[in-house]
PDB file of N, CA and C in Angstrom:
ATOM      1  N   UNK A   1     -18.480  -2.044  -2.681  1.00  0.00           N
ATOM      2  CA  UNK A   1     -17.683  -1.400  -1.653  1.00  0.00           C
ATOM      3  C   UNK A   1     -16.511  -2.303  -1.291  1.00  0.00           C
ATOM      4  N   UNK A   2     -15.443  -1.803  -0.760  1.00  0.00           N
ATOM      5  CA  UNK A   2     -14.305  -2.745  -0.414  1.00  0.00           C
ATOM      6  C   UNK A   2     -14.335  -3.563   0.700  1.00  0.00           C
ATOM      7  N   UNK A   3     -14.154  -4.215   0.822  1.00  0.00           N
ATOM      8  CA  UNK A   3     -14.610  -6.069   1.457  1.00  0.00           C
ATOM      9  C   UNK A   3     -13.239  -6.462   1.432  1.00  0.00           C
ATOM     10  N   UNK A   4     -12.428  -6.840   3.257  1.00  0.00           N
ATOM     11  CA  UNK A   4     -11.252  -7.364   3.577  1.00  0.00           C
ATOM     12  C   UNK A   4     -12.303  -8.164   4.433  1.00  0.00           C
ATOM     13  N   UNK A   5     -11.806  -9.503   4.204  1.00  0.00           N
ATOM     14  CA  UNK A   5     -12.522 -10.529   5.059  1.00  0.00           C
ATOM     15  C   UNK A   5     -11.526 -11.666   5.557  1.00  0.00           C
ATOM     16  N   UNK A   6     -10.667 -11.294   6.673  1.00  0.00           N
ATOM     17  CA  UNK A   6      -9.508 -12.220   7.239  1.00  0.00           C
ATOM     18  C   UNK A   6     -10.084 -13.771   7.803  1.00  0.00           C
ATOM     19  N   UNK A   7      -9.713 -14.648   7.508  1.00  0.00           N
ATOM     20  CA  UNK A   7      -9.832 -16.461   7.926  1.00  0.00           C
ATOM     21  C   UNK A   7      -8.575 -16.939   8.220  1.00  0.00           C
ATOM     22  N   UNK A   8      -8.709 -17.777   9.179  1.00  0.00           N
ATOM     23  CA  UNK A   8      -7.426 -18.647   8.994  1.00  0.00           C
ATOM     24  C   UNK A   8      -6.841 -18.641  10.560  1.00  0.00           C
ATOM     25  N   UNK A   9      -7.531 -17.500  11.640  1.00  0.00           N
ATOM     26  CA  UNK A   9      -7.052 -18.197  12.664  1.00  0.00           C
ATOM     27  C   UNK A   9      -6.957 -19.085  13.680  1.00  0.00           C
ATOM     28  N   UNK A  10      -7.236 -18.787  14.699  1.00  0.00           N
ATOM     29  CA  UNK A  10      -7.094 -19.980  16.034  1.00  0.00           C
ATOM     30  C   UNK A  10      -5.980 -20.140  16.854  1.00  0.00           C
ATOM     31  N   UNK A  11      -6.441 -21.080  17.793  1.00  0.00           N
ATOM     32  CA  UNK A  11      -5.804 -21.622  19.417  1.00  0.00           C
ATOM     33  C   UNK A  11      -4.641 -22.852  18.595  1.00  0.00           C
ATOM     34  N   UNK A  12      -3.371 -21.781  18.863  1.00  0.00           N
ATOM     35  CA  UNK A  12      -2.247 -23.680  18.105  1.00  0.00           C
ATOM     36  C   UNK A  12      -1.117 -23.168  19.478  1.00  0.00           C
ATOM     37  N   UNK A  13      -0.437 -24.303  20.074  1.00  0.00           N
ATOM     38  CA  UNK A  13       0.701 -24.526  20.507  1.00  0.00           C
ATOM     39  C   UNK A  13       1.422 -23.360  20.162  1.00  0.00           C
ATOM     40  N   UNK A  14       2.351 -23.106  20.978  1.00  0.00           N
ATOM     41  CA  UNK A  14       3.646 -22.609  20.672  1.00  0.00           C
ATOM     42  C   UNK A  14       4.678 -23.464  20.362  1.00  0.00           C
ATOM     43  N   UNK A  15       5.272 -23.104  18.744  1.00  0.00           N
ATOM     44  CA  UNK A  15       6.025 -23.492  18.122  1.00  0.00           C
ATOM     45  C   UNK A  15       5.434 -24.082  16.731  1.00  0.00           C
ATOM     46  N   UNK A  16       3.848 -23.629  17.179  1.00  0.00           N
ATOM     47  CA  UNK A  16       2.820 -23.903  16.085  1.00  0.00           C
ATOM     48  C   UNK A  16       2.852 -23.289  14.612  1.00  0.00           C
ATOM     49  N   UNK A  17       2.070 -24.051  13.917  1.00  0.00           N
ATOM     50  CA  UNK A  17       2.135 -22.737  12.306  1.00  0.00           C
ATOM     51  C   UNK A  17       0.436 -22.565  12.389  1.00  0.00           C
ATOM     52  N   UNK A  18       0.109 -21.430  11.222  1.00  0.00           N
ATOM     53  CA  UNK A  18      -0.762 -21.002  10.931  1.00  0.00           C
ATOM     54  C   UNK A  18      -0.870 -20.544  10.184  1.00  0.00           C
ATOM     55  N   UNK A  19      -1.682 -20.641   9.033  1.00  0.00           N
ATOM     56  CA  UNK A  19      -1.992 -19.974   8.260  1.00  0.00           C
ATOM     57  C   UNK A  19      -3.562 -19.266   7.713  1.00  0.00           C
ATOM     58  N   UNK A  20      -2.903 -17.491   7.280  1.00  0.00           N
ATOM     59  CA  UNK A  20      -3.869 -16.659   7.624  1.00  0.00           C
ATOM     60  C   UNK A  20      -4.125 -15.815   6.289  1.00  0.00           C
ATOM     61  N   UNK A  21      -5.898 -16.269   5.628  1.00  0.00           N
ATOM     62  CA  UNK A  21      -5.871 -15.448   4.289  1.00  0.00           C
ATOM     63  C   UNK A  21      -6.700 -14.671   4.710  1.00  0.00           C
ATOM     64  N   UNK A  22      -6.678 -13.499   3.819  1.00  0.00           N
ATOM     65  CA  UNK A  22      -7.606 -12.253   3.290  1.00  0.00           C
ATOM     66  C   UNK A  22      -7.760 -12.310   2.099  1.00  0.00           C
ATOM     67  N   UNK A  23      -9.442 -12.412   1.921  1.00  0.00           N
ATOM     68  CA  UNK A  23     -10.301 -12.460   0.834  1.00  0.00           C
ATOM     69  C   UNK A  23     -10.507 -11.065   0.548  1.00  0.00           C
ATOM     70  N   UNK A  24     -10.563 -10.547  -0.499  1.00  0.00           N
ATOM     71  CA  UNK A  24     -10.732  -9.119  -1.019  1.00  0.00           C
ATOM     72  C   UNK A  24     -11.650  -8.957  -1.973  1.00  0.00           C
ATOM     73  N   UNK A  25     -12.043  -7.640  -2.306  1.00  0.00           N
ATOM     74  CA  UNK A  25     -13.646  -7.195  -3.057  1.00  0.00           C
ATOM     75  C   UNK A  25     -13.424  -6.141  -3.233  1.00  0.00           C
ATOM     76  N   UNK A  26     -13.853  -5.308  -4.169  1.00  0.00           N
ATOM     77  CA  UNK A  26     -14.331  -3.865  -4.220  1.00  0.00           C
ATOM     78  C   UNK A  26     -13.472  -2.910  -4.782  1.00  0.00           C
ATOM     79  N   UNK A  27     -12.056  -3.127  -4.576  1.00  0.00           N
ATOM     80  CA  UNK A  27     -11.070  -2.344  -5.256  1.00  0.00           C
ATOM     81  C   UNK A  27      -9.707  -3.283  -6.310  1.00  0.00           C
ATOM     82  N   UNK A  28      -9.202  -2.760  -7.043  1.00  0.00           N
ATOM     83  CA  UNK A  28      -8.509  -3.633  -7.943  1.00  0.00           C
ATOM     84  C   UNK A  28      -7.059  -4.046  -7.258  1.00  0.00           C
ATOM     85  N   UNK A  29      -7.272  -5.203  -6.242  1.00  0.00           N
ATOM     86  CA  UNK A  29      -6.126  -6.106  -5.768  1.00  0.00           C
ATOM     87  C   UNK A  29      -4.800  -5.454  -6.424  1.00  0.00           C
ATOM     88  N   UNK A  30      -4.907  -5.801  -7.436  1.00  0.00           N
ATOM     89  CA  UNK A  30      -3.143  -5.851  -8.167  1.00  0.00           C
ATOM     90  C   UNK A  30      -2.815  -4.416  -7.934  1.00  0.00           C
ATOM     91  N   UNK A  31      -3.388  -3.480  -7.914  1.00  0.00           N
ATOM     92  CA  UNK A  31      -3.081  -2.178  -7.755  1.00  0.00           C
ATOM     93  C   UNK A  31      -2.557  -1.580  -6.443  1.00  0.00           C
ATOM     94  N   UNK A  32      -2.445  -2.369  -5.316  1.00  0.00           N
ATOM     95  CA  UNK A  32      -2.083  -1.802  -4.130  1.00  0.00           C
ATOM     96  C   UNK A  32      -1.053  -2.981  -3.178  1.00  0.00           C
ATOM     97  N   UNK A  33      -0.457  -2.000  -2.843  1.00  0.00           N
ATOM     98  CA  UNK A  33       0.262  -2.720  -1.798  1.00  0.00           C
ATOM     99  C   UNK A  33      -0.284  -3.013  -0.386  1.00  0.00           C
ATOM    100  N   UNK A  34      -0.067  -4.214  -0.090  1.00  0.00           N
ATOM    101  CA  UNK A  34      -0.792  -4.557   1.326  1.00  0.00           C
ATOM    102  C   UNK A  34      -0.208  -5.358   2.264  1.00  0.00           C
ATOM    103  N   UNK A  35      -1.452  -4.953   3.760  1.00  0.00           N
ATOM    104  CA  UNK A  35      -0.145  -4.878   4.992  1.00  0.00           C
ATOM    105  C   UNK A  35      -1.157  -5.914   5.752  1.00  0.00           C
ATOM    106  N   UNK A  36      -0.519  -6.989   6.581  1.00  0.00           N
ATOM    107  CA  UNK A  36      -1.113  -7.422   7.595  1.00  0.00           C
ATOM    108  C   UNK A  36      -0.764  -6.364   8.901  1.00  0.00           C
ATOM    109  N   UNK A  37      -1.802  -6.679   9.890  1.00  0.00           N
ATOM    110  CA  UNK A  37      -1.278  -5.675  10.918  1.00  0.00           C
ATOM    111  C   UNK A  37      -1.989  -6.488  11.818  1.00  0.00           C
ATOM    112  N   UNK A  38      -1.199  -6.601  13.192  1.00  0.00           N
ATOM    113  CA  UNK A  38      -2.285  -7.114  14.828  1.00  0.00           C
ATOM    114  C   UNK A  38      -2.232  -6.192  15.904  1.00  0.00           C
ATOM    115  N   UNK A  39      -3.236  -6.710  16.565  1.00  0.00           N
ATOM    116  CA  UNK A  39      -3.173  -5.704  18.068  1.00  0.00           C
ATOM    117  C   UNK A  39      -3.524  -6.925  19.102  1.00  0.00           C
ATOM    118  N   UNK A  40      -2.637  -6.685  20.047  1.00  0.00           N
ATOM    119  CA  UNK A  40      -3.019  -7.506  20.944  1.00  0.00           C
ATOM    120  C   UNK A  40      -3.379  -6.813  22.159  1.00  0.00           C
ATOM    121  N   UNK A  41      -4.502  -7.061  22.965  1.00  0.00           N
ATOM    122  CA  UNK A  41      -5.018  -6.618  23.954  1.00  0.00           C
ATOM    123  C   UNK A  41      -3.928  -5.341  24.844  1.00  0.00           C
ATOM    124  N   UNK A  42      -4.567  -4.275  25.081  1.00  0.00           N
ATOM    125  CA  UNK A  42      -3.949  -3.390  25.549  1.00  0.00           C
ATOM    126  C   UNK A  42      -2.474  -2.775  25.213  1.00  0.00           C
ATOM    127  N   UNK A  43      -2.420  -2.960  23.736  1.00  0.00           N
ATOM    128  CA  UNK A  43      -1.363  -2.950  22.685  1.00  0.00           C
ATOM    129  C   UNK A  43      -1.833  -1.828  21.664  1.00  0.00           C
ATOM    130  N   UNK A  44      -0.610  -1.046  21.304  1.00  0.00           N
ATOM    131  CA  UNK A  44      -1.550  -0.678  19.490  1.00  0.00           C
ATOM    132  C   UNK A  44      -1.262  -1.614  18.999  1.00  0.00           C
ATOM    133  N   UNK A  45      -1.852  -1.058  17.546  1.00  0.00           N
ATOM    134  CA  UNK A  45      -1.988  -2.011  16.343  1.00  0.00           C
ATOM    135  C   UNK A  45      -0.461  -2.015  15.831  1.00  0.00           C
ATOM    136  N   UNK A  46      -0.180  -2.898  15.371  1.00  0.00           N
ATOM    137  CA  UNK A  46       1.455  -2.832  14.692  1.00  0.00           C
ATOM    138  C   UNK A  46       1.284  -3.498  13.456  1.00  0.00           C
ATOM    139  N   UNK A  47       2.065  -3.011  12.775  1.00  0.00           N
ATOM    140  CA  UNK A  47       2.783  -3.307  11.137  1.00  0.00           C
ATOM    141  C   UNK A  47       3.372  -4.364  11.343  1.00  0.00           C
ATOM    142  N   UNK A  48       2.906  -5.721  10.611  1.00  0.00           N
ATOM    143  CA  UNK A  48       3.382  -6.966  10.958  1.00  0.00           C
ATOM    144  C   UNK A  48       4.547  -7.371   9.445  1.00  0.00           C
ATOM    145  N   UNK A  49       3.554  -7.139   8.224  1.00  0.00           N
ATOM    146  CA  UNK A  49       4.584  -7.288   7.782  1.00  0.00           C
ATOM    147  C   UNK A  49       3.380  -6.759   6.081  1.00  0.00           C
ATOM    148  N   UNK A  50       4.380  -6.611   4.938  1.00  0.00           N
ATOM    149  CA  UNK A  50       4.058  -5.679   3.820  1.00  0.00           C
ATOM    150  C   UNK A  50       4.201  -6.510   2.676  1.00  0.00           C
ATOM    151  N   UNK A  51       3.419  -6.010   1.667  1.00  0.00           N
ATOM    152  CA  UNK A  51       4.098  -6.525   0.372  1.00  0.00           C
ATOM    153  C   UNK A  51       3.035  -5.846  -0.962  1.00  0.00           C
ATOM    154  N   UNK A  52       4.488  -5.573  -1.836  1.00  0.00           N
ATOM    155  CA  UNK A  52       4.232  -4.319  -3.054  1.00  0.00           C
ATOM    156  C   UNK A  52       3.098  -5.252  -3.976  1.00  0.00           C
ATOM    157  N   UNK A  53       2.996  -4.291  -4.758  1.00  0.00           N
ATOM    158  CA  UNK A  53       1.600  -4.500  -5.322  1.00  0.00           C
ATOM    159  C   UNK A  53       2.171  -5.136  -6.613  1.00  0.00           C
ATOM    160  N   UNK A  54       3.885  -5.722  -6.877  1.00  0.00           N
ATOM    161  CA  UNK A  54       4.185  -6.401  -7.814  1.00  0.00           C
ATOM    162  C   UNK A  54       4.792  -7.337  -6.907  1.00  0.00           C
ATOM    163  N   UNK A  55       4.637  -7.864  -5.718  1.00  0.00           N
ATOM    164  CA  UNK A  55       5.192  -8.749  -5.168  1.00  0.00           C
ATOM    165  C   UNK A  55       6.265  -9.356  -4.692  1.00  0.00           C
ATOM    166  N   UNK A  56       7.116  -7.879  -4.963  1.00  0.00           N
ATOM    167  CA  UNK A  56       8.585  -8.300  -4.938  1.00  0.00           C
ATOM    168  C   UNK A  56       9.642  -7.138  -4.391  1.00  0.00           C
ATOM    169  N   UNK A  57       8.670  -6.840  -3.394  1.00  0.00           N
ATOM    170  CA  UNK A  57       9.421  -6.025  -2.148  1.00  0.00           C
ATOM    171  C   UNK A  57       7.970  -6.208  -1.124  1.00  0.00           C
ATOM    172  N   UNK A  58       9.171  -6.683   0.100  1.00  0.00           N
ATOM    173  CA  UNK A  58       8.660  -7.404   1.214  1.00  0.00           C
ATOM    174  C   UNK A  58       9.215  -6.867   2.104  1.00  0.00           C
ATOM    175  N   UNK A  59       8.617  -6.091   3.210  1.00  0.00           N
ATOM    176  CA  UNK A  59       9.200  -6.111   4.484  1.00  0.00           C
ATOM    177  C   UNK A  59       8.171  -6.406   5.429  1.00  0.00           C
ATOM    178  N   UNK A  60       8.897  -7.046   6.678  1.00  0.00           N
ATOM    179  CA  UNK A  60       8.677  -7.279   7.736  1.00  0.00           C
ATOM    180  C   UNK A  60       8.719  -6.973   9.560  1.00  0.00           C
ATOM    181  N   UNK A  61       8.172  -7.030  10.517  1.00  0.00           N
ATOM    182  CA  UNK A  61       8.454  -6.164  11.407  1.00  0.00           C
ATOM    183  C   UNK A  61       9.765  -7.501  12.343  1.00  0.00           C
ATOM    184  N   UNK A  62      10.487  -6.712  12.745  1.00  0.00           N
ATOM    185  CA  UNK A  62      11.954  -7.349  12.990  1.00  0.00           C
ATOM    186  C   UNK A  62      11.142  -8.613  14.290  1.00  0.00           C
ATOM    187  N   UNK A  63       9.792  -8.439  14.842  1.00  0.00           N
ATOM    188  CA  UNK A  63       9.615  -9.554  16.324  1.00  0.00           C
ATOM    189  C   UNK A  63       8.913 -10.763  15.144  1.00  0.00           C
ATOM    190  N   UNK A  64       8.768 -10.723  13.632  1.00  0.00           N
ATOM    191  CA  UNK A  64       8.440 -11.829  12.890  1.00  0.00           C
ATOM    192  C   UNK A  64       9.332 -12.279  11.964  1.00  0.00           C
ATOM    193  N   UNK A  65      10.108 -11.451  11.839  1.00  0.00           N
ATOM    194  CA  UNK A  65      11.364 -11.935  10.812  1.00  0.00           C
ATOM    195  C   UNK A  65      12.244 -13.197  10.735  1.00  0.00           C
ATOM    196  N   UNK A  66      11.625 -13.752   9.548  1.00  0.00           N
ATOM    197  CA  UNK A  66      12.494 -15.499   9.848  1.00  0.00           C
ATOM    198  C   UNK A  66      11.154 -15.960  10.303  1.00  0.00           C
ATOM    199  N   UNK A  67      10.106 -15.850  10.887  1.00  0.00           N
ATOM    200  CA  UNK A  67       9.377 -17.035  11.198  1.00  0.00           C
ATOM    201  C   UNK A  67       7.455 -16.576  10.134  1.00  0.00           C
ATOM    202  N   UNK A  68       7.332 -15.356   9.822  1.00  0.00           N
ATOM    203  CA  UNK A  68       6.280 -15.354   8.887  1.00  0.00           C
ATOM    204  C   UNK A  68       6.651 -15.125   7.687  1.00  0.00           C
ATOM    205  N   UNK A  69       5.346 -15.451   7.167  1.00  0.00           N
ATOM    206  CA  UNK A  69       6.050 -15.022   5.423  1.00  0.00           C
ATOM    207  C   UNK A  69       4.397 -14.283   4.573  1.00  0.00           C
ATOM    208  N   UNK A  70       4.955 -13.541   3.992  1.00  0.00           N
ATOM    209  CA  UNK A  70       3.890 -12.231   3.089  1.00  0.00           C
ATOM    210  C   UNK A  70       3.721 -13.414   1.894  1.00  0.00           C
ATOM    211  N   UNK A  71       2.000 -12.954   1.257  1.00  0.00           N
ATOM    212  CA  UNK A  71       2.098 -13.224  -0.167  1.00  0.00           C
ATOM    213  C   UNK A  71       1.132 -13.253  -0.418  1.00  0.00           C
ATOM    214  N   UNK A  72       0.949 -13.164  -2.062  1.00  0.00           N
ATOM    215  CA  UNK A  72      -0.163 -12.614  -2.723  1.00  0.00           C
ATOM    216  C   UNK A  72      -0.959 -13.235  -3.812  1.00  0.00           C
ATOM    217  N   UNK A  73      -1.846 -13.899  -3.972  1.00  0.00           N
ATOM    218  CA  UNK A  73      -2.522 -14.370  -5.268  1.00  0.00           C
ATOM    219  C   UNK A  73      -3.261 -13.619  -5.860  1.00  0.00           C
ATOM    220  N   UNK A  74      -2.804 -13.089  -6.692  1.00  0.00           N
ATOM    221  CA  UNK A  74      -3.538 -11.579  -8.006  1.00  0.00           C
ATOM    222  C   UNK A  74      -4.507 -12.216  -8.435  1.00  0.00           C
ATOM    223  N   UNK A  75      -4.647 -13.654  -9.044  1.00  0.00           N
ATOM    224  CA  UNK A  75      -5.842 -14.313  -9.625  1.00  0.00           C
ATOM    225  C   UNK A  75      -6.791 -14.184  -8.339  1.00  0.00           C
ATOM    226  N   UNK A  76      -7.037 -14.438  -6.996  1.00  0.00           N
ATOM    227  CA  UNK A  76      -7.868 -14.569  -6.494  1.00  0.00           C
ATOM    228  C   UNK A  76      -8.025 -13.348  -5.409  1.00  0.00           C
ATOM    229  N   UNK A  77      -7.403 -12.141  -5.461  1.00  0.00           N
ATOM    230  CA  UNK A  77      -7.522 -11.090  -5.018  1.00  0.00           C
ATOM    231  C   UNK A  77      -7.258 -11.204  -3.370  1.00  0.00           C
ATOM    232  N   UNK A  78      -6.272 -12.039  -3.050  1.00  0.00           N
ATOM    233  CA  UNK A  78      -6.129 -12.924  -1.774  1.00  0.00           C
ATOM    234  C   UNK A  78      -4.629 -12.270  -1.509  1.00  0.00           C
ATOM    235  N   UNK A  79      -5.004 -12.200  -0.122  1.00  0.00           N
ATOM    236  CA  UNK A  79      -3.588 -11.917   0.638  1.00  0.00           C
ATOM    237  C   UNK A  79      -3.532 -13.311   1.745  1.00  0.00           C
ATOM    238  N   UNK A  80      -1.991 -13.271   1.699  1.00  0.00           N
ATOM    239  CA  UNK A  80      -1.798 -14.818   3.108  1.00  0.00           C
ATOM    240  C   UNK A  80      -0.730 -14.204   3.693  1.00  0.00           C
ATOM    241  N   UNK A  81      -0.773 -14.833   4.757  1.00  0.00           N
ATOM    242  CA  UNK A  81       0.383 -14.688   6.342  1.00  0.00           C
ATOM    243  C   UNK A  81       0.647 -15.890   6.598  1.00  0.00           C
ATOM    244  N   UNK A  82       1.737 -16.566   6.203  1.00  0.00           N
ATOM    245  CA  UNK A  82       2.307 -17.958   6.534  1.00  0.00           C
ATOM    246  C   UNK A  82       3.249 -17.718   8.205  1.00  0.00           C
ATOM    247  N   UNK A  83       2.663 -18.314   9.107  1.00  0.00           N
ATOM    248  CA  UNK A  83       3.117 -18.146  10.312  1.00  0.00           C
ATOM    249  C   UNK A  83       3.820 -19.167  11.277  1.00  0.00           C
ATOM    250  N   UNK A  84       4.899 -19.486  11.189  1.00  0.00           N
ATOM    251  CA  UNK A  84       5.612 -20.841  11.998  1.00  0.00           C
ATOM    252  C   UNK A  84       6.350 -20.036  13.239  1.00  0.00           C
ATOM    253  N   UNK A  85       6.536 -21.059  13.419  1.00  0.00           N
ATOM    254  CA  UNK A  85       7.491 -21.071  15.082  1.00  0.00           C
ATOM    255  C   UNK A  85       7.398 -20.038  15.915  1.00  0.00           C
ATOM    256  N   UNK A  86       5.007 -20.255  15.870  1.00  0.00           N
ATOM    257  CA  UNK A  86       4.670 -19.194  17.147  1.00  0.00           C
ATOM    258  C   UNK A  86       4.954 -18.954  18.330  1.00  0.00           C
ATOM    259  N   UNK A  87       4.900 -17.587  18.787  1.00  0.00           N
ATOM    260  CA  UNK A  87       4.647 -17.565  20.275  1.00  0.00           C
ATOM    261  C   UNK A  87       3.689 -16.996  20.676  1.00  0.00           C
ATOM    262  N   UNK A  88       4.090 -17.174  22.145  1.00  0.00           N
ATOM    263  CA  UNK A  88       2.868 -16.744  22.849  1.00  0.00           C
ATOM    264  C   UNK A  88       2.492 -14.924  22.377  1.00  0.00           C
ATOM    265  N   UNK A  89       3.679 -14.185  22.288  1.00  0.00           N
ATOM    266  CA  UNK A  89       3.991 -12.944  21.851  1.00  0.00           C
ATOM    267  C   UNK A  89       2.824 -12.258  20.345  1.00  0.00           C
ATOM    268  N   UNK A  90       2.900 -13.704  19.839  1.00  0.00           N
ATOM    269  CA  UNK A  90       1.925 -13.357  18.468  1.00  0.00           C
ATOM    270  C   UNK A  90       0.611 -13.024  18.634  1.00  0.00           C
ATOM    271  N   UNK A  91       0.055 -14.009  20.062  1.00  0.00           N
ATOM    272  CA  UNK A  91      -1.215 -13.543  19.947  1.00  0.00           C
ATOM    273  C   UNK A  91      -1.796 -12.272  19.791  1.00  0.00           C
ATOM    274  N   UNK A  92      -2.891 -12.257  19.214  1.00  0.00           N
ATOM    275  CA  UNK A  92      -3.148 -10.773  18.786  1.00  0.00           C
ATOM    276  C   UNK A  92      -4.687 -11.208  17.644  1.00  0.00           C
ATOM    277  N   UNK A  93      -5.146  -9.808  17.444  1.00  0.00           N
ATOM    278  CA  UNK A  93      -6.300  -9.713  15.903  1.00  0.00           C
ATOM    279  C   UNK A  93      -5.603  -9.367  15.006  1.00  0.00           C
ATOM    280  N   UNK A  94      -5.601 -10.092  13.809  1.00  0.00           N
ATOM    281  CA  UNK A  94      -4.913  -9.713  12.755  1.00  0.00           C
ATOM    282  C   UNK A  94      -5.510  -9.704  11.784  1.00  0.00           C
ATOM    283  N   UNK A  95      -5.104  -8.552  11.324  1.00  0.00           N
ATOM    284  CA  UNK A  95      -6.318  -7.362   9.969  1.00  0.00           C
ATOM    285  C   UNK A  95      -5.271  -7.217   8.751  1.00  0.00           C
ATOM    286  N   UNK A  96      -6.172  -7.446   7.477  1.00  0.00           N
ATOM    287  CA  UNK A  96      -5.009  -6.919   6.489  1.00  0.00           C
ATOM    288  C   UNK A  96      -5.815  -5.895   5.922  1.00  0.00           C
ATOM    289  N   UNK A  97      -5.009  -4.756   5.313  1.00  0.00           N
ATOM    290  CA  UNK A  97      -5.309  -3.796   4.495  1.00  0.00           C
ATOM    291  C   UNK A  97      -4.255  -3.070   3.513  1.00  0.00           C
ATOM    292  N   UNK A  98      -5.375  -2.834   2.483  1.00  0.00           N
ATOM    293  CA  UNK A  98      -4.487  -2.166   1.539  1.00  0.00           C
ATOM    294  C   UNK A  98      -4.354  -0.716   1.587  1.00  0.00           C
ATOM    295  N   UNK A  99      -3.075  -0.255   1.377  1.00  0.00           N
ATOM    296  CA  UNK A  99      -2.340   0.906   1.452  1.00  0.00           C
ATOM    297  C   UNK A  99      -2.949   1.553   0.917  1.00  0.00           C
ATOM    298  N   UNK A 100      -3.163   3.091   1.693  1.00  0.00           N
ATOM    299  CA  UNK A 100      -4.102   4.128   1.169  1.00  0.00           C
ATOM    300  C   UNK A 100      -5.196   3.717   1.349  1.00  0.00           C
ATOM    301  N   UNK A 101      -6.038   3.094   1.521  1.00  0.00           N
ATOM    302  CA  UNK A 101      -7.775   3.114   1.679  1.00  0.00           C
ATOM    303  C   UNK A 101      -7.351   2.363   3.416  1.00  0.00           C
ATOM    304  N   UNK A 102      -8.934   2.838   3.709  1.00  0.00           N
ATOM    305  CA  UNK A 102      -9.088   2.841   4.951  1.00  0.00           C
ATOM    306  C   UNK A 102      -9.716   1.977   5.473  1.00  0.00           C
ATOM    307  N   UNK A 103     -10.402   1.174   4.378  1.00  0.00           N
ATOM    308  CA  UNK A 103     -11.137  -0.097   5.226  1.00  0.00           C
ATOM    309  C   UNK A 103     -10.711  -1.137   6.267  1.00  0.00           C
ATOM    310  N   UNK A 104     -10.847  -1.114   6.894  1.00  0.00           N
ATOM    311  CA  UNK A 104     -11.066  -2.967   7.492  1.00  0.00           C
ATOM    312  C   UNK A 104     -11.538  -3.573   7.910  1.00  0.00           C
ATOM    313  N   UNK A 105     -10.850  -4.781   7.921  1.00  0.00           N
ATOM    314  CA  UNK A 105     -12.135  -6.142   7.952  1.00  0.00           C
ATOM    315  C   UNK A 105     -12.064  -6.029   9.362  1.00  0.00           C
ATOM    316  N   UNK A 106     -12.730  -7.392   9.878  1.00  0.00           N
ATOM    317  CA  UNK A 106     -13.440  -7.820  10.975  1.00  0.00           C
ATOM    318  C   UNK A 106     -12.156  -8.006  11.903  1.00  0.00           C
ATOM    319  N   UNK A 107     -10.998  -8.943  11.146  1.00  0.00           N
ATOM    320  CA  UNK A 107     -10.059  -9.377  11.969  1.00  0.00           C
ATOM    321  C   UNK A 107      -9.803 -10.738  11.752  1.00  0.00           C
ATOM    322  N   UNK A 108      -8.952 -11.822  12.587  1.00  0.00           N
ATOM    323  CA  UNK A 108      -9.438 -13.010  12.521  1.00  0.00           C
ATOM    324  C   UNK A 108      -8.034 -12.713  13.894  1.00  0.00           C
ATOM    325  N   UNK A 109      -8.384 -14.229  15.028  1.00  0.00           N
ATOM    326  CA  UNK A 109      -8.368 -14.093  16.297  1.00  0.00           C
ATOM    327  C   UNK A 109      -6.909 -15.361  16.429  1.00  0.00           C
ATOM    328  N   UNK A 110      -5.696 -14.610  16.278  1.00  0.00           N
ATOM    329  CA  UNK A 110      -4.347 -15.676  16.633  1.00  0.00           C
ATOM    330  C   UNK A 110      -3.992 -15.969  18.174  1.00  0.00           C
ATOM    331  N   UNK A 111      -4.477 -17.645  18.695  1.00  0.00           N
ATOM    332  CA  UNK A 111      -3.761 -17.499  20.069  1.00  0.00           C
ATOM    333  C   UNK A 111      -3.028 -18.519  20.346  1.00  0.00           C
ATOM    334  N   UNK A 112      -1.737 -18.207  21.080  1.00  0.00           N
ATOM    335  CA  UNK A 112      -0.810 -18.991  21.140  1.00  0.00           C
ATOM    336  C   UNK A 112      -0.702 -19.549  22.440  1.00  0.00           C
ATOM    337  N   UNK A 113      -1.104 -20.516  22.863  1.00  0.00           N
ATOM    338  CA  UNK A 113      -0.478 -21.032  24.493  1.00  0.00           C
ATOM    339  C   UNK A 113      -0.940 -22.706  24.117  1.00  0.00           C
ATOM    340  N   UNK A 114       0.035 -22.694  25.807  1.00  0.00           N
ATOM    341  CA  UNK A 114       0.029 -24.381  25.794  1.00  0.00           C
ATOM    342  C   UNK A 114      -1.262 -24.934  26.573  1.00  0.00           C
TER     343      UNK A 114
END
C-alpha cells in the first residue's frame, strides 16, 4: 500500500534552516509529481511548493519563494524540502503527497520561535 512517511522536523530559531524528507513505498516514485503541503493551526492546508515527476518544473507558493527549495531522489523514492531563512509564519504540519492519489502520511511538526 502507499506509505508517505515525512522526518526532518522541529523547534529551530527564526532565520533557522531545516531540512525535511519524505520516505515513499507502494507506488512507482518516478511516475508522479509531488507536492509538499502545511497547515498551520486554524489554517487550511496550503500548496507549499511542487515538483514534476522529471524534476525539472518547480513551482512554489510566492510566502516561500527564495527561501525553500523542492527535490527529488528517484534512486531512493525520497522527496526533500530544503528550508532557510525561517519564520515564525512557517510553522505548520508538513505532509508530502503525490499528485492524484490520496494518501497521506502522518506529517512531521515545523516550529519556528525564539
Amino acid at each position: 500500500q502507499v506509505q508517505l512517511v515525512e522526518s526532518g522536523g522541529g523547534l529551530v530559531q527564526p532565520g533557522g534552516s531545516l531540512r525535511l524528507s519524505c520516505a515513499t513505498s507502494g507506488f512507482t516514485f518516478t511516475f508522479y509529481e509531488m507536492h509538499w503541503y502545511r497547515q498551520a493551526p486554524g489554517k487550511e492546508r496550503e500548496l507549499v511548493a511542487s515538483i514534476s515527476y522529471t524534476g525539472n518544473i518547480i513551482n512554489y507558493a510566492d510566502s516561500v519563494k527564495g527561501r525553500f527549495t523542492i527535490s527529488r531522489d528517484d534512486a531512493k523514492n525520497t522527496l526533500y524540502l530544503q528550508m532557510n531563512s525561517l519564520k515564525p509564519e512557517d510553522t505548520a504540519l508538513y505532509y508530502c503527497k503525490a499528485a492524484s492519489l490520496d494518501n497521506w502520511g502522518q506529517g512531521t511538526q515545523v516550529t519556528v520561535s525564539s
